[in-house]
Protein backbone atom coordinates (compact mmCIF):
# COMPACT_ATOMS: atom_id res chain seq x y z
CA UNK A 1 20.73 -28.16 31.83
CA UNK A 2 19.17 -27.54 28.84
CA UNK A 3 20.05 -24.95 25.93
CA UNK A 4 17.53 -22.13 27.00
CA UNK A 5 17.99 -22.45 30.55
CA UNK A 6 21.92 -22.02 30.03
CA UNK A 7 21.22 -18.79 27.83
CA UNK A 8 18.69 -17.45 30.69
CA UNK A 9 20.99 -18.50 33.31
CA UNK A 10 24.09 -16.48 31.67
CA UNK A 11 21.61 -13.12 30.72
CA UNK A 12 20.83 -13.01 34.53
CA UNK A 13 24.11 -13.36 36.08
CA UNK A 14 25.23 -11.25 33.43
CA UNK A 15 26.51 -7.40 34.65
CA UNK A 16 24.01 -4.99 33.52
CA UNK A 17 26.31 -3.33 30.84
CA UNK A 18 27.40 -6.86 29.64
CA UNK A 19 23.99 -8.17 28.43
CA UNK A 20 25.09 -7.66 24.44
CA UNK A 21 28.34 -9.67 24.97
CA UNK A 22 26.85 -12.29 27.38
CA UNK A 23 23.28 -13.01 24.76
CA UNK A 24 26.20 -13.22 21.81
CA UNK A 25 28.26 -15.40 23.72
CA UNK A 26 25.37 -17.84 24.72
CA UNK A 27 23.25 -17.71 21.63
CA UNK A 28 26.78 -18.92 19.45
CA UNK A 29 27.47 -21.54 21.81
CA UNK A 30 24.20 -23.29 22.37
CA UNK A 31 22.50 -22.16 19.17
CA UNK A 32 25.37 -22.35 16.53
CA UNK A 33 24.92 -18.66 16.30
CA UNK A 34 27.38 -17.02 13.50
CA UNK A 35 25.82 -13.70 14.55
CA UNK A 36 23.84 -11.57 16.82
CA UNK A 37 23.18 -8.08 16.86
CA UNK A 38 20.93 -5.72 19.08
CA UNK A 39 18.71 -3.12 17.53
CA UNK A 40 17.15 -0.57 20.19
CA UNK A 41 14.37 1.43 19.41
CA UNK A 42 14.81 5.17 18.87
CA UNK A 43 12.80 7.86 21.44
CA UNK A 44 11.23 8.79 18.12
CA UNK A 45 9.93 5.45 17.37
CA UNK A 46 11.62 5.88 13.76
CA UNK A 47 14.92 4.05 13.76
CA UNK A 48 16.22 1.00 15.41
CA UNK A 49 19.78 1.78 16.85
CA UNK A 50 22.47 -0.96 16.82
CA UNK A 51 23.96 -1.40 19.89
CA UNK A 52 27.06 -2.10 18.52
CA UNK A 53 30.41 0.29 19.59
CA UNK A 54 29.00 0.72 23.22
CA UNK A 55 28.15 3.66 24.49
CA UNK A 56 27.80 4.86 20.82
CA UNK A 57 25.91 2.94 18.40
CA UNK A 58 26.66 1.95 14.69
CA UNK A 59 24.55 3.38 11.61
CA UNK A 60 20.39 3.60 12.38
CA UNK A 61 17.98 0.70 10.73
CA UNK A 62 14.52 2.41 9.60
CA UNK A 63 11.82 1.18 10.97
CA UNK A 64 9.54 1.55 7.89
CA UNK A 65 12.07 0.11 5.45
CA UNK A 66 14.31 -2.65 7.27
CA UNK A 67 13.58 -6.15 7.85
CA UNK A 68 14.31 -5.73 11.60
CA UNK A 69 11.90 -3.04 11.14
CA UNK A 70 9.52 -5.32 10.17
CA UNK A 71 9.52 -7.49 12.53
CA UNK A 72 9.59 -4.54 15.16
CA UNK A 73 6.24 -3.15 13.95
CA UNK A 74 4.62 -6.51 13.58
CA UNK A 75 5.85 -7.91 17.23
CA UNK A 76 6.28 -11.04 15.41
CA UNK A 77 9.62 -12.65 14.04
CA UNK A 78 10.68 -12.26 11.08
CA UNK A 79 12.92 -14.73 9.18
CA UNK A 80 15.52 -13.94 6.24
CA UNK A 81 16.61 -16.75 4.08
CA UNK A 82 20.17 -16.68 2.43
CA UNK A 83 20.10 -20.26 0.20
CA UNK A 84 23.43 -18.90 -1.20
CA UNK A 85 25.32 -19.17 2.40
CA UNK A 86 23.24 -21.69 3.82
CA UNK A 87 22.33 -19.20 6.64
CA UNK A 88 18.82 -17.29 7.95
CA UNK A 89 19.06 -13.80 9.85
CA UNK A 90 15.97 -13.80 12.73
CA UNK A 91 14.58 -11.04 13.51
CA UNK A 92 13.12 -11.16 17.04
CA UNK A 93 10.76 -8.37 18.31
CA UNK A 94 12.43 -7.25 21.99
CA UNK A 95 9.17 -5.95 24.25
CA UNK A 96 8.80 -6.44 28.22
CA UNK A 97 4.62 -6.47 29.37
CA UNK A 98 3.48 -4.85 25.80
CA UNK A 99 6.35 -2.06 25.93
CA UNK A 100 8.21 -2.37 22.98
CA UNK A 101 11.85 -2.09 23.14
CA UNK A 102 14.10 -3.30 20.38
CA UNK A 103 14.75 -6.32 18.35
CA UNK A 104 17.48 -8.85 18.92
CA UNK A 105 18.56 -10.41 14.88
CA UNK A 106 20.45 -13.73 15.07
CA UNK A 107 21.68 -15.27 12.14
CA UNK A 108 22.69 -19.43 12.19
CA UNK A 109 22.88 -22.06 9.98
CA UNK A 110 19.20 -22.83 8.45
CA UNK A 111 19.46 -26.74 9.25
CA UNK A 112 19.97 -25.71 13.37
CA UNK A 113 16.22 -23.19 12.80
CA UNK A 114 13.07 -24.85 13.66
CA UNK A 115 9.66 -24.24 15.22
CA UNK A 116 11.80 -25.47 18.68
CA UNK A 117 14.03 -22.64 18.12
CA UNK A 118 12.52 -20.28 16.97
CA UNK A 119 10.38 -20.22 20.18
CA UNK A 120 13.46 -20.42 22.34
CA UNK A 121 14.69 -17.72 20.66
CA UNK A 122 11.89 -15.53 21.04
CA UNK A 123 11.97 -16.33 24.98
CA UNK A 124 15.62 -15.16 24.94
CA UNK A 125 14.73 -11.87 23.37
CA UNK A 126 11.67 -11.74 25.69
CA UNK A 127 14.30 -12.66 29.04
CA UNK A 128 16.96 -9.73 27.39
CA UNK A 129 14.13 -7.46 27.26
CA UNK A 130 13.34 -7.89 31.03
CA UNK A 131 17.11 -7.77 31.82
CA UNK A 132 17.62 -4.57 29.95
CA UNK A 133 14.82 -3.01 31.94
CA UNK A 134 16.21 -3.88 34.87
CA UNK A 135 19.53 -2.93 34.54
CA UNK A 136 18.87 0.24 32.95
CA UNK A 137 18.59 1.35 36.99
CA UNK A 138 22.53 0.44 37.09
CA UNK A 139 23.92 1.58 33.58
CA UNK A 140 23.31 4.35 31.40
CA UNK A 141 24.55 1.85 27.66
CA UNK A 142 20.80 0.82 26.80
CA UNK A 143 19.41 4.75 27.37
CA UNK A 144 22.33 5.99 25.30
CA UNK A 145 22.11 3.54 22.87
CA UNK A 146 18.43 4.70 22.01
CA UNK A 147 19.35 8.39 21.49
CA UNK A 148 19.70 9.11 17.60
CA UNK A 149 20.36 13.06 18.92
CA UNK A 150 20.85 14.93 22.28
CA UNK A 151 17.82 15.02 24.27
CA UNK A 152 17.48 18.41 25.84
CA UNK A 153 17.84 18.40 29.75
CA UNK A 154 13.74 18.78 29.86
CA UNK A 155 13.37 15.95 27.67
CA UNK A 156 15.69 14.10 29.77
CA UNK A 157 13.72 14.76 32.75
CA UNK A 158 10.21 14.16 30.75
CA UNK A 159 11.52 10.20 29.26
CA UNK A 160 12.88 9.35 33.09
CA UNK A 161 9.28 10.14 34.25
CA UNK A 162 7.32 7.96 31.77
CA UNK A 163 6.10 4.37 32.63
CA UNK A 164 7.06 3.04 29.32
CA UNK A 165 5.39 4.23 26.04
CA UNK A 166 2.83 1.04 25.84
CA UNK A 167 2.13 -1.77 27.75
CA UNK A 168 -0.56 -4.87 27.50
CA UNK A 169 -3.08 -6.67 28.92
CA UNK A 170 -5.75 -9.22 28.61
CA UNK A 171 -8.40 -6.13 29.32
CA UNK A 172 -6.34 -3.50 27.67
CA UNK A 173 -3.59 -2.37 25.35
CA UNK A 174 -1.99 1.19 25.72
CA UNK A 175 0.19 2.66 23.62
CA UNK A 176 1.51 6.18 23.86
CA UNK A 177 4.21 8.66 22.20
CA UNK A 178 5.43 12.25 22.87
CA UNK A 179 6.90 14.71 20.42
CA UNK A 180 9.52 16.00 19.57
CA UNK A 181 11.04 13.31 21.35
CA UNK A 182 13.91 14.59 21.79
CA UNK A 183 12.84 18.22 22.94
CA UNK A 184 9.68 18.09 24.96
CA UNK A 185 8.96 20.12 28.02
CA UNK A 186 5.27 19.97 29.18
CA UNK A 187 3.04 16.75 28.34
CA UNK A 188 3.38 13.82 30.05
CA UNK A 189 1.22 10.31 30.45
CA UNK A 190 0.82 8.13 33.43
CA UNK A 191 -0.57 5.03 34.15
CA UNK A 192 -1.20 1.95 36.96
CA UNK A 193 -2.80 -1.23 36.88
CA UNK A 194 -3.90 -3.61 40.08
CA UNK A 195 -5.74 -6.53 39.92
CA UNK A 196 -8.86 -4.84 39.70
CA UNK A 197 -8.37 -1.00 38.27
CA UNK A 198 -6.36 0.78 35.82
CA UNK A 199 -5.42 4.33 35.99
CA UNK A 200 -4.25 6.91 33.34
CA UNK A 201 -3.52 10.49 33.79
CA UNK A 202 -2.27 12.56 30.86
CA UNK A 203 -0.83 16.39 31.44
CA UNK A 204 -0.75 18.95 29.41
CA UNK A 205 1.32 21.81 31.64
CA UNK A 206 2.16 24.98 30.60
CA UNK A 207 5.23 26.93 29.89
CA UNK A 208 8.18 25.91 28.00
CA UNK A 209 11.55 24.51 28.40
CA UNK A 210 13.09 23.08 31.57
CA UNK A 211 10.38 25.62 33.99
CA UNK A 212 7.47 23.29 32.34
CA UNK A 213 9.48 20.02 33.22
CA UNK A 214 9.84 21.03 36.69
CA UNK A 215 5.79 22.00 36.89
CA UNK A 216 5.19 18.50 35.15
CA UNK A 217 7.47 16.17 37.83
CA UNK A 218 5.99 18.02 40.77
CA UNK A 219 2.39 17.66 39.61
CA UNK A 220 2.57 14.01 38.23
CA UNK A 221 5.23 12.86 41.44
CA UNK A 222 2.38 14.66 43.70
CA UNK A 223 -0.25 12.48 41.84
CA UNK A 224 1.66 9.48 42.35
CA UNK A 225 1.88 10.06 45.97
CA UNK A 226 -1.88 10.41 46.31
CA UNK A 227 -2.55 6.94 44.40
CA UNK A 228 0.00 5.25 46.02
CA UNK A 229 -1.80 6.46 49.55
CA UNK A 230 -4.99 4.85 48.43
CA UNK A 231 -6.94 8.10 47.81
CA UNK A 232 -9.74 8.26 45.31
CA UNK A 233 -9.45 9.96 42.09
CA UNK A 234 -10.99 12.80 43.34
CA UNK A 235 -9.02 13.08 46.07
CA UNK A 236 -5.54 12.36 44.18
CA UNK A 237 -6.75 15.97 42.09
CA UNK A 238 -6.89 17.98 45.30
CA UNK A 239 -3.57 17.00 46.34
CA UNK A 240 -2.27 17.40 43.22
CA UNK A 241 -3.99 20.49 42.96
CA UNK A 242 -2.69 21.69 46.80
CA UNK A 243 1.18 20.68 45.57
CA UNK A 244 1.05 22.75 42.70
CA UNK A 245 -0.71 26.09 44.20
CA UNK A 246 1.48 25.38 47.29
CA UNK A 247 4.86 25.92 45.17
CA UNK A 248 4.17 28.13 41.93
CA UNK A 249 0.58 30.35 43.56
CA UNK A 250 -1.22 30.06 40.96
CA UNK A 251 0.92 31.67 38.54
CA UNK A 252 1.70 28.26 36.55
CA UNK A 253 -0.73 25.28 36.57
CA UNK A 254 -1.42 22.25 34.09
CA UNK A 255 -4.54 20.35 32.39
CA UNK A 256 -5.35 16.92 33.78
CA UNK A 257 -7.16 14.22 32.94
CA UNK A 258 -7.09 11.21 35.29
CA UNK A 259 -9.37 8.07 34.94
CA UNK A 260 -9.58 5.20 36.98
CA UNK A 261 -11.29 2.03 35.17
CA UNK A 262 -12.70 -1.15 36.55
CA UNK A 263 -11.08 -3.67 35.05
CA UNK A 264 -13.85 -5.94 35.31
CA UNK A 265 -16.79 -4.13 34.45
CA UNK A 266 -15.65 -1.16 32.38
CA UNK A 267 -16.87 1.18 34.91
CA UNK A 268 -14.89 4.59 34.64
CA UNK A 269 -14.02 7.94 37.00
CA UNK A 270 -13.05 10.74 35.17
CA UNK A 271 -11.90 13.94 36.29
CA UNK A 272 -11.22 16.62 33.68
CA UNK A 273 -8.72 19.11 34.82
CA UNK A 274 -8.63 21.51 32.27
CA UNK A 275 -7.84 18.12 30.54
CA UNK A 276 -6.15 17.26 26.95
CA UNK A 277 -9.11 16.03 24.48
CA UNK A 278 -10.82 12.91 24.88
CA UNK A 279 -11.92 10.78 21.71
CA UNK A 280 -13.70 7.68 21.43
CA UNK A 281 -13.82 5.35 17.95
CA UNK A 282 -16.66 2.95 18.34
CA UNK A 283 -17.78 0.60 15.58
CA UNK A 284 -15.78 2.29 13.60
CA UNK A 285 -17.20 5.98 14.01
CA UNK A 286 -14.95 8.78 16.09
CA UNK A 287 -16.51 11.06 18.38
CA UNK A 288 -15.14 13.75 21.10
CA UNK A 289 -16.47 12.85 24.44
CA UNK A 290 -17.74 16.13 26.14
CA UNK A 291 -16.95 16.14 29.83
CA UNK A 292 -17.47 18.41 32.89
CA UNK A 293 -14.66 20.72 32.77
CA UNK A 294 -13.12 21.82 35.70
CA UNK A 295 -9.87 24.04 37.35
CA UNK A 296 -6.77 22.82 36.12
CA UNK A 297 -4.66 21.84 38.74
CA UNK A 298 -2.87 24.82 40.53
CA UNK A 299 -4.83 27.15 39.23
CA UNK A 300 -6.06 28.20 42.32
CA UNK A 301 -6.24 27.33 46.41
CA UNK A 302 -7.92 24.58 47.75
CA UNK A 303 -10.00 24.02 44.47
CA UNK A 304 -12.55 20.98 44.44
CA UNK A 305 -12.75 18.29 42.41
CA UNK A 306 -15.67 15.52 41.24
CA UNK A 307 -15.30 12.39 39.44
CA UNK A 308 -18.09 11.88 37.20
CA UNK A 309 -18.91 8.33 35.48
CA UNK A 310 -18.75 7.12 32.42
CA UNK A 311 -18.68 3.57 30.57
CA UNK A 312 -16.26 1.77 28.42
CA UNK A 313 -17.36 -1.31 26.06
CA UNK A 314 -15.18 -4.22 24.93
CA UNK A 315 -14.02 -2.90 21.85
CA UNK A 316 -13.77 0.95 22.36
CA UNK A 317 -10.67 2.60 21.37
CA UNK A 318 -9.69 5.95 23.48
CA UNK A 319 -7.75 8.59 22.26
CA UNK A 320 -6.14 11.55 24.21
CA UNK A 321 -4.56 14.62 22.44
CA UNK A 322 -2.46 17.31 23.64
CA UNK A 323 -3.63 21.07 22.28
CA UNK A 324 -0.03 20.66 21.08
CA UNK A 325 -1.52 18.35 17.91
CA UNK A 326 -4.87 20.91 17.67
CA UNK A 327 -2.43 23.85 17.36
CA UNK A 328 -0.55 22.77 14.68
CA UNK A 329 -0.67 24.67 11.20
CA UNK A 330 0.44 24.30 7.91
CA UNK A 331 2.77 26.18 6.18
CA UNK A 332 0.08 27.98 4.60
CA UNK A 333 -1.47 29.11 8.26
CA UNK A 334 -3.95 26.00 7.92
CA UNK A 335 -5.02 24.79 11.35
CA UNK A 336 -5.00 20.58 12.00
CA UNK A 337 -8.36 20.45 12.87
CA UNK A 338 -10.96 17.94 14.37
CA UNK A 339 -12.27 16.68 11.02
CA UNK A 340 -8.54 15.85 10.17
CA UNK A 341 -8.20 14.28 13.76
CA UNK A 342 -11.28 11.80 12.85
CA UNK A 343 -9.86 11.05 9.60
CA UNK A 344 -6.60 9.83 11.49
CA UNK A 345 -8.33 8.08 13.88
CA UNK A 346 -10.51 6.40 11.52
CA UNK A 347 -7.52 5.66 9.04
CA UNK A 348 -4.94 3.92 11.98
CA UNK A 349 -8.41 2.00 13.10
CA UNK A 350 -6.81 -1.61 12.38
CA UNK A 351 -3.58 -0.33 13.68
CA UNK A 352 -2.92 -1.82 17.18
CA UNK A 353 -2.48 0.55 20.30
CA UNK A 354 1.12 0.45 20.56
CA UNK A 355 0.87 1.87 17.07
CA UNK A 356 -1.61 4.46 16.26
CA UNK A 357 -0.07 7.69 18.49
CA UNK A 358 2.86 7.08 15.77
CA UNK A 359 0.89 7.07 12.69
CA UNK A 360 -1.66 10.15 14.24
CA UNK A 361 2.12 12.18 14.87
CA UNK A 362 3.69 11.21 11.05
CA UNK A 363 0.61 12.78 9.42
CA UNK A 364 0.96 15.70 11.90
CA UNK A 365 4.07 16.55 10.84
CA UNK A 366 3.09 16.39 7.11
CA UNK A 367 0.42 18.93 8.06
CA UNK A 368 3.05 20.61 9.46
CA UNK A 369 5.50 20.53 6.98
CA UNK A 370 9.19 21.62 7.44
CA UNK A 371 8.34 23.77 10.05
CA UNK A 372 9.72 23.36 13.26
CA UNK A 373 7.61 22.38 16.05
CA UNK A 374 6.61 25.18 19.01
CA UNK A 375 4.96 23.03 21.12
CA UNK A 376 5.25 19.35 21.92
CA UNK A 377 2.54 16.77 20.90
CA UNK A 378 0.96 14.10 22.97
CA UNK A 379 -1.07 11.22 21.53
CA UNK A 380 -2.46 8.38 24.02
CA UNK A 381 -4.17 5.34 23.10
CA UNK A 382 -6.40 2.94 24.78
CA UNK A 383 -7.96 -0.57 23.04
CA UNK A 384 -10.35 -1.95 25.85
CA UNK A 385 -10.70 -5.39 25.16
CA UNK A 386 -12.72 -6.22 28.88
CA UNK A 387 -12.38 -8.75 31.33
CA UNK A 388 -13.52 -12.44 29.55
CA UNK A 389 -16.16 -14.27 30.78
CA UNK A 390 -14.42 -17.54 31.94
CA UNK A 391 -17.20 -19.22 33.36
């Protein structure tokens, strides 16, 4: 058996809270490892957490100012040299399908790091990454591990509903972030991918507090259901709709927009419930796309709904805001407003997807200034790349 297949081998049968000690254990015996640590990422996105004095975590790592940050933000390893000890420290990017999750840093001897390893390394990290997914259904060390604070309980329901906060394709890259992270209530983004199609739905429900997270899980669960049926898009808004009316009577409801793209050809349904803001940078120039507006969902009984077309290119860029970024104001009473939007947009335009809702939020908040928050902030992003021609 060779060296990789051992480490693989012990990460699966390893017991879901054990993956730490049983990647430590493997890495020093069939890599000469002298150490190895596990970084998770924050819900912020800001801080990488060690995962270190289980279930608490040692001190935080920046993201913007470590070397494991580094590496983090770049997806790509990143190697420190100590000529003094003899030693490196590898910094290995921890992501499972484009979601990013942590970094796993292993430092060895530099005579036992080559090109060999250093890809068998990075398929370890990219094996833990899959194993902390999965046993994240069985233990609660890799959820408390990312928490730098308390998340409230509607938070808490909000994170547990989310898909991931990016994921990647050949066709597509999606990256997506909610804030405050660790007190949201209302907004919410969905997505699922087939062979063929892609959907997204982002939410932008009303109300505050643990009352909006309940109106949020019925609505997107309810959505869910419809897809999952095999309903069109159209279809998956009047049930939706129904679920929502049928529980609060129109006396809470929430903004939709759901889209349903053809992976192959770029060919697009929207429906816009009342939605969050749609923007599209094309060749460089960001634009709001105007589309037919109609109920949100709940708002009232046994309202109608109509997808209407629309086209994406191979290199668009989609961006979907919550009013919680267009409400914002400055400490002087200054509005963020849609020219500041485009200058974000354009400004995070060589940023990839996974990155740019992160970078659109930071300069929010120095808009914002020390003030507090009053609503939460959703930023989704879309790269669509298309289906190659292979012929």
């Amino acid at each position: 058996m060779d060296r990789f297949t051992a480490a693989e081998r012990a990460l699966r049968q390893a017991a879901p809270h054990a993956l730490l000690q049983a990647v430590q254990d493997a890495l020093t015996q069939h890599y000469g490892a002298v150490s190895v640590d596990l970084l998770m990422a924050d819900y912020a996105m800001t801080i990488l957490q060690p995962v270190s004095a289980l279930p608490y975590t040692g001190e935080p790592i920046s993201v913007y100012q470590s070397s494991p940050g580094r590496a983090f933000g770049a997806q790509q390893p990143y190697v420190e040299n100590d000529d003094r000890t003899g030693q490196l420290t590898a910094h290995l990017p921890i992501s499972v399908r484009g979601d990013r999750i942590g970094v796993l840093t292993v430092t060895l001897p530099q005579d036992l790091y080559d090109a060999r390893a250093q890809q068998e390394l990075q398929d370890v990290a990219e094996v833990l990454g899959h194993e902390i997914v999965v046993g994240e259904r069985d233990t609660d060390v890799y959820l408390q591990a990312r928490r730098a604070n308390r998340l409230t309980l509607a938070a808490e329901m909000q994170w547990q509903l989310l898909p991931g906060r990016s994921c990647s394709r050949p066709e597509y890259e999606i990256g997506a972030q909610l804030e405050p992270a660790y007190a949201i209530y209302g907004d919410n983004f969905d997505w699922s991918a087939s062979a063929s199609h892609l959907t997204l739905v982002v939410t932008n429900g009303m109300g505050e507090g643990i009352e909006a997270a309940l109106l949020t899980n019925l609505a997107v669960n309810a959505l869910r259901n419809a897809r999952r049926a095999g309903l069109s898009l159209a279809d998956q808004a009047c049930l939706a709709d129904q679920a929502v009316y049928g529980h609060y009577h129109g006396q809470a409801y929430l903004s939709t927009l759901l889209l349903r793209f053809d992976v192959a050809t770029g060919e697009t349904q929207i429906v816009d419930a009342g939605s969050p803001r749609m923007w599209r940078l094309r060749q460089g120039k960001a634009e709001q796309i105007q589309l037919e507006a109609q109920l949100p969902l709940g708002m009232f009984e046994d309202t109608l709904y109509t997808a209407e077309p629309f086209q994406v290119e191979p290199g668009d860029r989609l961006v979907f805001v919550s009013d919680g970024v267009y409400n914002v104001a400055s400490p002087a009473g200054e509005p963020y407003s849609e020219k500041a939007l485009m200058r974000a947009l354009t400004s995070t335009r060589l940023l990839p997807a996974s990155q740019v809702p992160r970078a659109v939020l930071q300069e929010l908040a120095g808009h914002r200034g020390p003030i507090d928050a009053d609503d939460d902030a959703m930023v989704v992003c879309l790269d669509w790349r298309g289906r190659q021609d292979t012929d």
